[in-house]
Protein backbone atom coordinates (compact mmCIF):
# COMPACT_ATOMS: atom_id res chain seq x y z
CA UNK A 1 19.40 -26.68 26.62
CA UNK A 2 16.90 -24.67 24.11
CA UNK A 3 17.78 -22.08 22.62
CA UNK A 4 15.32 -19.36 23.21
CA UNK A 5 15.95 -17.25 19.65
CA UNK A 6 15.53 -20.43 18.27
CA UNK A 7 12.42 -21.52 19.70
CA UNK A 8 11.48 -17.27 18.55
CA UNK A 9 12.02 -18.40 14.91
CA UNK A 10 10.53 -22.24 15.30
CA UNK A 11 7.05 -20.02 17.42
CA UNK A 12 6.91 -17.42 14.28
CA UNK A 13 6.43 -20.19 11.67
CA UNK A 14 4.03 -21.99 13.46
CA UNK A 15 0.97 -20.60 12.24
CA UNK A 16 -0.91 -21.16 15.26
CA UNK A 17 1.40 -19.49 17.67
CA UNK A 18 -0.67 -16.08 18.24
CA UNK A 19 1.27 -12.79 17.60
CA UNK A 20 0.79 -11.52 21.03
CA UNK A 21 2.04 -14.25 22.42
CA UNK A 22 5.21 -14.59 20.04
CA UNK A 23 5.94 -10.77 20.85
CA UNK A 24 5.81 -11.35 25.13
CA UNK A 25 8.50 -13.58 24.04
CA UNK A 26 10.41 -11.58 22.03
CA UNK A 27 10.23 -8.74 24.59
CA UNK A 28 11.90 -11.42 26.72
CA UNK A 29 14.40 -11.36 24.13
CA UNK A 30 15.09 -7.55 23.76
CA UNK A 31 14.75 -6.49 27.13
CA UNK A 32 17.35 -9.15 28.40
CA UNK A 33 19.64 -8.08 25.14
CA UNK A 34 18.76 -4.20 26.13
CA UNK A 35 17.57 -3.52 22.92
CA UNK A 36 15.07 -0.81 23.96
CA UNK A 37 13.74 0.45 20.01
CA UNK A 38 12.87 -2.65 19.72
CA UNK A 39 11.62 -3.74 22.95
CA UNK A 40 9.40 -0.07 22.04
CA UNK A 41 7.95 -1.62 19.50
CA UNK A 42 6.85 -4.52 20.72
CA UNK A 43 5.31 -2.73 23.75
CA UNK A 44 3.40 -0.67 21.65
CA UNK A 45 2.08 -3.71 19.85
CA UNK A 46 1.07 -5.18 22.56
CA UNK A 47 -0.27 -2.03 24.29
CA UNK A 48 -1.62 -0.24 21.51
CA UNK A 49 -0.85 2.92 19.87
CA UNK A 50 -1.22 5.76 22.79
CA UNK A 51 -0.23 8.94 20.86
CA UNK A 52 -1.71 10.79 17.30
CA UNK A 53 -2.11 9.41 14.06
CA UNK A 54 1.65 10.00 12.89
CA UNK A 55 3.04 6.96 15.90
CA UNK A 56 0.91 4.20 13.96
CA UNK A 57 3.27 2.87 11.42
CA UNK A 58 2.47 2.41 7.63
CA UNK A 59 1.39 -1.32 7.92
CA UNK A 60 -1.54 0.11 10.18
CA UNK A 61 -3.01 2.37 7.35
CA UNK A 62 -5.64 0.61 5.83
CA UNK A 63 -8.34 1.44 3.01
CA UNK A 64 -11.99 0.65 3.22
CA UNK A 65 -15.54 1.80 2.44
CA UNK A 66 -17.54 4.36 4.28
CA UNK A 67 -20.44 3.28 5.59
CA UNK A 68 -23.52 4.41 7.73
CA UNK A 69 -25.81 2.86 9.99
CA UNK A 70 -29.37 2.38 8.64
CA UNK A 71 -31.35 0.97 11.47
CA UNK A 72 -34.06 -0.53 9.23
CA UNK A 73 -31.86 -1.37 6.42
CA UNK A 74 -27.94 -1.96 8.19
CA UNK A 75 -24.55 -0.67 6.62
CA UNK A 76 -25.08 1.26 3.99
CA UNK A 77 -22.60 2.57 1.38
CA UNK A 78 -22.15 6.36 1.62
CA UNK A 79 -19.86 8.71 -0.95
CA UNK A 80 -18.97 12.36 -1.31
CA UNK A 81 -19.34 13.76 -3.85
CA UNK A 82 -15.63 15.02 -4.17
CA UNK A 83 -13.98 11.79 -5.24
CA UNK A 84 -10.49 12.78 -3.97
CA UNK A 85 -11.93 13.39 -0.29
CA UNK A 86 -13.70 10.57 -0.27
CA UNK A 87 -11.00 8.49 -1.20
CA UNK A 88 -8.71 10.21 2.20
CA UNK A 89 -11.50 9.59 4.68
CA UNK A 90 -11.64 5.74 3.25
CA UNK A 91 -8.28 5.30 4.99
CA UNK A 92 -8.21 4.33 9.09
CA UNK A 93 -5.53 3.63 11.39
CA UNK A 94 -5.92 0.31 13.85
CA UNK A 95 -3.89 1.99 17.16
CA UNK A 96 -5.27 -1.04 19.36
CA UNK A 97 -3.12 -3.69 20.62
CA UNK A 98 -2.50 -6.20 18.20
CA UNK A 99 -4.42 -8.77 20.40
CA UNK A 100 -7.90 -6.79 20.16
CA UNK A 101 -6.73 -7.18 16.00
CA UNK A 102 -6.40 -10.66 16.12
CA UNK A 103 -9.79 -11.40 18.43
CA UNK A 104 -11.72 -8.96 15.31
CA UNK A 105 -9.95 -10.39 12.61
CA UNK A 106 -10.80 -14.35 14.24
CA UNK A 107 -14.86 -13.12 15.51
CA UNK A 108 -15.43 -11.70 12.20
CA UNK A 109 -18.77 -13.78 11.37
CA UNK A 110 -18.27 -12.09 7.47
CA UNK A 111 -15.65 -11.36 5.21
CA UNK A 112 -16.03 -7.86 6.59
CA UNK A 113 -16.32 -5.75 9.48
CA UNK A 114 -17.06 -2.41 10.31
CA UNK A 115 -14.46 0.07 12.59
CA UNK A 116 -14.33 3.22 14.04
CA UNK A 117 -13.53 6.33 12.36
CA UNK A 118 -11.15 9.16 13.62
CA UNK A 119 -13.26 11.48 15.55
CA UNK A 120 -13.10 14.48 12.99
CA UNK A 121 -13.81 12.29 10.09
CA UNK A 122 -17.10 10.91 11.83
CA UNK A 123 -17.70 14.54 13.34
CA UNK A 124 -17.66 15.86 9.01
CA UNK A 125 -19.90 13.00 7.97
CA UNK A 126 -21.96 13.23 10.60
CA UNK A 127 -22.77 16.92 9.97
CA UNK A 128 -22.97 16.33 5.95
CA UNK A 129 -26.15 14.14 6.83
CA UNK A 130 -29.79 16.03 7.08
CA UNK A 131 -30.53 12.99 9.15
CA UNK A 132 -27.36 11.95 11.03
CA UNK A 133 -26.78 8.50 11.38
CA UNK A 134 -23.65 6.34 12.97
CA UNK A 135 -20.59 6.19 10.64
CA UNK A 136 -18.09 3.78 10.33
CA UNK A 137 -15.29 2.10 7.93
CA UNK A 138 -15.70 -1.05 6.34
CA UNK A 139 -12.65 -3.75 6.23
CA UNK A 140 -12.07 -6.59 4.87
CA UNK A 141 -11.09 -9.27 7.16
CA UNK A 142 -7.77 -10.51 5.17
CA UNK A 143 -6.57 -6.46 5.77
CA UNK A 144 -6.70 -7.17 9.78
CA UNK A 145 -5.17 -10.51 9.20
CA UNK A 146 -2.32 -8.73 7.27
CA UNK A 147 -1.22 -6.54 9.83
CA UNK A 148 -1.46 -9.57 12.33
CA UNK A 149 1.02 -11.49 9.90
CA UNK A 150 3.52 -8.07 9.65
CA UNK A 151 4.06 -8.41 13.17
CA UNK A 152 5.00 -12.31 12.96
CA UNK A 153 7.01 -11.60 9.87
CA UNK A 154 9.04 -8.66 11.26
CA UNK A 155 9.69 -10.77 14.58
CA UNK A 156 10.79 -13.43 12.66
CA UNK A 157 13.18 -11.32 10.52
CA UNK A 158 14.67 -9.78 13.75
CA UNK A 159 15.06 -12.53 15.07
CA UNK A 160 17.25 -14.55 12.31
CA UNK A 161 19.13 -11.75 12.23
CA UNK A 162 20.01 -11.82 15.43
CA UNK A 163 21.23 -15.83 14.74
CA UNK A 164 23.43 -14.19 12.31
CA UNK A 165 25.79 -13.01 14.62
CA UNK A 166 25.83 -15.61 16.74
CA UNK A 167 22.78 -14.49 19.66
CA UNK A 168 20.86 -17.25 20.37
CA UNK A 169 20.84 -17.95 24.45
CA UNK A 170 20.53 -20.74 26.43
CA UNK A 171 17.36 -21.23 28.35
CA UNK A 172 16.48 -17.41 28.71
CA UNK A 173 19.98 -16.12 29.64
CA UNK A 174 22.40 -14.76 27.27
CA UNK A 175 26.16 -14.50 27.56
CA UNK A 176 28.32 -11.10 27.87
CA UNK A 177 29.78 -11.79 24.45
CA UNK A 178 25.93 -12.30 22.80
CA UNK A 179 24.84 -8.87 25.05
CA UNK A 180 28.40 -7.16 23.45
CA UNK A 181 26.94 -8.33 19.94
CA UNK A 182 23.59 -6.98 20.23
CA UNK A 183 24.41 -3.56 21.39
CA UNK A 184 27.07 -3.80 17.93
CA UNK A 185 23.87 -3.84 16.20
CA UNK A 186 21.92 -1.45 14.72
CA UNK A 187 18.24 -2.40 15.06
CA UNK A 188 16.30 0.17 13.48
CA UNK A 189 12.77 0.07 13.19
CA UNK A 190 12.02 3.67 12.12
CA UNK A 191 8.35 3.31 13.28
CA UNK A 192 7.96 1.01 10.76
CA UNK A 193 6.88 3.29 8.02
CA UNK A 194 7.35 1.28 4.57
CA UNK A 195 7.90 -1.79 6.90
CA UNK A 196 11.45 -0.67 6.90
CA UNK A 197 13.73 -2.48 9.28
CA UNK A 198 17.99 -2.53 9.62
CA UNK A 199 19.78 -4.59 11.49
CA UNK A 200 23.58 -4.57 10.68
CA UNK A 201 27.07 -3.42 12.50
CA UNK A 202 27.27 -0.56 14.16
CA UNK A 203 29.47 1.31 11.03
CA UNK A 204 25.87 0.78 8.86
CA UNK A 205 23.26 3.90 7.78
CA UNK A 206 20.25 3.78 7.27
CA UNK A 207 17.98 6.72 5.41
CA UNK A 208 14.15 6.62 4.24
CA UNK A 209 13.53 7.57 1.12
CA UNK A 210 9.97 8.59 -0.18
CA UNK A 211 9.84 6.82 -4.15
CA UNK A 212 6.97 6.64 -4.15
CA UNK A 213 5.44 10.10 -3.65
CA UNK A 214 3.07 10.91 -6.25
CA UNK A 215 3.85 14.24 -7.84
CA UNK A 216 -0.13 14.52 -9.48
CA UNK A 217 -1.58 14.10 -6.21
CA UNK A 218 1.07 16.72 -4.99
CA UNK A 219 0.10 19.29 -7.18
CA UNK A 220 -3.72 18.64 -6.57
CA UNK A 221 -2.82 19.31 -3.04
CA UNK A 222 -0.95 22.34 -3.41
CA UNK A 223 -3.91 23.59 -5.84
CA UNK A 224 -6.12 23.02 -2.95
CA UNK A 225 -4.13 24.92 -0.85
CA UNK A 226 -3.85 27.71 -3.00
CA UNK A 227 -7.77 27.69 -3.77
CA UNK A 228 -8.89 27.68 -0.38
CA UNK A 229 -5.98 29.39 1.99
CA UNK A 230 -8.79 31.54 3.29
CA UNK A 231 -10.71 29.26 4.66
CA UNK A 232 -8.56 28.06 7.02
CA UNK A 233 -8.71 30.60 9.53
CA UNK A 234 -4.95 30.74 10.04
CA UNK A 235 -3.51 34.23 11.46
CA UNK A 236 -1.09 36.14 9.07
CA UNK A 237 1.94 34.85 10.52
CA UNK A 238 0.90 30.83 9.99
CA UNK A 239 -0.70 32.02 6.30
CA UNK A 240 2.59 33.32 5.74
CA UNK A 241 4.32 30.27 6.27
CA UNK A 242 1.63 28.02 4.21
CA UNK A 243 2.54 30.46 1.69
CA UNK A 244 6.56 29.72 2.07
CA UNK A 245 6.06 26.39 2.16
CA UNK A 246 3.78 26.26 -1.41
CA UNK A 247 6.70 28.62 -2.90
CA UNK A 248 8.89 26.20 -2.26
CA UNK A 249 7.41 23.25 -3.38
CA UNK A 250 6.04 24.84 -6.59
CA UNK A 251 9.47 24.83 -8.54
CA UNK A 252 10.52 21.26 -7.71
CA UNK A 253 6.62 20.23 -9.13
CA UNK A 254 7.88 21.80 -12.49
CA UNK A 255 11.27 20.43 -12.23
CA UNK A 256 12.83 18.22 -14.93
CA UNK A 257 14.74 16.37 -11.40
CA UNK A 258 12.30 17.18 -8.73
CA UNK A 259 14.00 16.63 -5.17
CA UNK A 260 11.75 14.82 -3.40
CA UNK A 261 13.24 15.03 -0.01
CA UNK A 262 12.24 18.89 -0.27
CA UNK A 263 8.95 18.56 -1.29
CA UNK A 264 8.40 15.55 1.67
CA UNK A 265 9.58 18.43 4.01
CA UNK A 266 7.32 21.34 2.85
CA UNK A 267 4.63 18.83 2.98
CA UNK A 268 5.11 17.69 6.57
CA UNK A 269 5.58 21.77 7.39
CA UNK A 270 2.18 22.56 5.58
CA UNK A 271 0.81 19.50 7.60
CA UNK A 272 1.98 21.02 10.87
CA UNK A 273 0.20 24.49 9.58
CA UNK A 274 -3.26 22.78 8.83
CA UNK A 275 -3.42 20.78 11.92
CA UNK A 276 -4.33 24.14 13.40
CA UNK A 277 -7.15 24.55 11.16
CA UNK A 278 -10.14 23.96 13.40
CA UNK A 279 -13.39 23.16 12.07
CA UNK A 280 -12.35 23.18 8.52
CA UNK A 281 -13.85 20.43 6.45
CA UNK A 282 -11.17 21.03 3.60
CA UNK A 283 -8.07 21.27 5.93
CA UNK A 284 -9.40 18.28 7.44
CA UNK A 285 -9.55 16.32 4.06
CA UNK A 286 -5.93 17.80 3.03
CA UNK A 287 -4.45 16.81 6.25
CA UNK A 288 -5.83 12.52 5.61
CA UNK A 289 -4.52 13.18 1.91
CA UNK A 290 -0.88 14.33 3.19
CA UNK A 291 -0.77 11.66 5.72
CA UNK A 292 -0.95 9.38 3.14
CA UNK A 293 1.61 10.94 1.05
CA UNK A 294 4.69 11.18 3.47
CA UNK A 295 5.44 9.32 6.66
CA UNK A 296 6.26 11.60 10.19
């Protein structure tokens, strides 16, 4: 009888097996095995990304070019003139389900195609134009086909760990003692922020670390910050806080050992602070810039 974690790994390296189709089978997998992070996962791959910006994992960030619609002329490039901001509104998150991915990535007639931006991005472009025209973000296909082949390489990770100890089924049934050995294992997808996955006994830890936070960009932020606190429109109380949270991260900046776990934390406070910024072009670009910089 076939072994259906078997026929998981055998689907995964078979290049033509589509990725929505290898994760229905996989959620076979983790639903019968009660694995429900990971059967979240998948469901959210094939479902699409419901919630904000901070439930799309890392692998879904992707950089392109701004462009606008020219009617008589087609996509055409379009810059700010601050370099830093228009390198944050150059980044997009693809929340769809990984199917509608696959379909763009395979209908794309160029090397390129054009996607939406977030709303509040499109709305501050829009309104920087004396004649507005239709924004959008332009990918390269290979980027959509990248996060397609994530998917397909975390399923097939998963599931050759899961042949490790010793769950592999027969048919689509698995035994008590292969159910016992899943729910021994720690299958920790974190969101997938830096692609980070665990899967070992129940005894193992996992933390996420942020190397590679860039201390420049973090005091160019906290600069900003400083420079432009007023025009955020926050109420004393939340100014306050902004405040706190720049105090705090000002000393590790100078620091010969900077703790970066600190600094990850004031950001993601000062993130929560801006987010009530309405209608500020500068919080706006500060917020895309700290996304960027530390995972939620």
């Amino acid at each position: 009888m076939s072994q259906i974690v078997i026929e998981l790994q055998k689907e995964a390296l078979n290049p033509l097996t589509r990725v929505s189709d290898l994760l229905r089978k996989a959620l076979v997998v983790a639903r019968k095995l009660d694995l429900k992070e990971f059967e979240g996962w998948i469901l959210q791959e094939l479902n699409g990304y419901q919630g904000a910006a901070k439930d799309v994992p890392s692998y879904r960030l992707l950089n392109g070019n701004v462009r606008v619609w020219n009617p008589y002329h087609g996509w055409q490039p379009f810059r700010f003139s601050d370099a830093k901001f228009n390198e944050t509104v150059s980044k997009a998150y693809l929340p769809q389900p990984i199917v509608e991915v696959e379909t763009m990535a395979q209908q794309a007639k160029k090397e390129s195609i054009v996607v939406t931006l977030e709303p509040r991005i499109e709305e501050i472009i829009t309104k920087s134009m004396d004649i507005p025209l239709e924004p959008g973000l332009m990918l390269s296909k290979s980027q959509l086909y990248g996060v397609v082949e994530t998917v397909r390489n975390v399923i097939l990770e998963w599931s050759l760990r899961l042949e490790k100890q010793g769950i592999l089924g027969e048919g689509m049934t698995f035994s008590e003692k292969e159910k016992n050995a899943a729910s021994a294992v720690n299958f920790n997808i974190q969101n997938m922020y830096h692609s980070q996955i665990q899967a070992d006994t129940q005894h193992s830890a996992q933390t996420m670390t942020i190397q590679n936070l860039d201390l420049e960009e973090v005091k160019e932020v906290i600069q900003k910050l400083k420079q432009n606190i007023d025009q955020f429109g926050l109420d004393h109380a939340r100014r306050s806080e902004l405040l706190a949270d720049v105090h705090t991260i000002e000393p590790q900046l100078s620091s010969s050992n900077p703790k970066k776990s600190i600094i990850s934390e004031g950001l993601l406070s000062i993130r929560n602070i801006l987010e009530g910024a309405v209608g500020s072009m500068i919080a706006t670009g500060l917020l895309t810039q700290i996304n960027s910089m530390v995972p939620r």
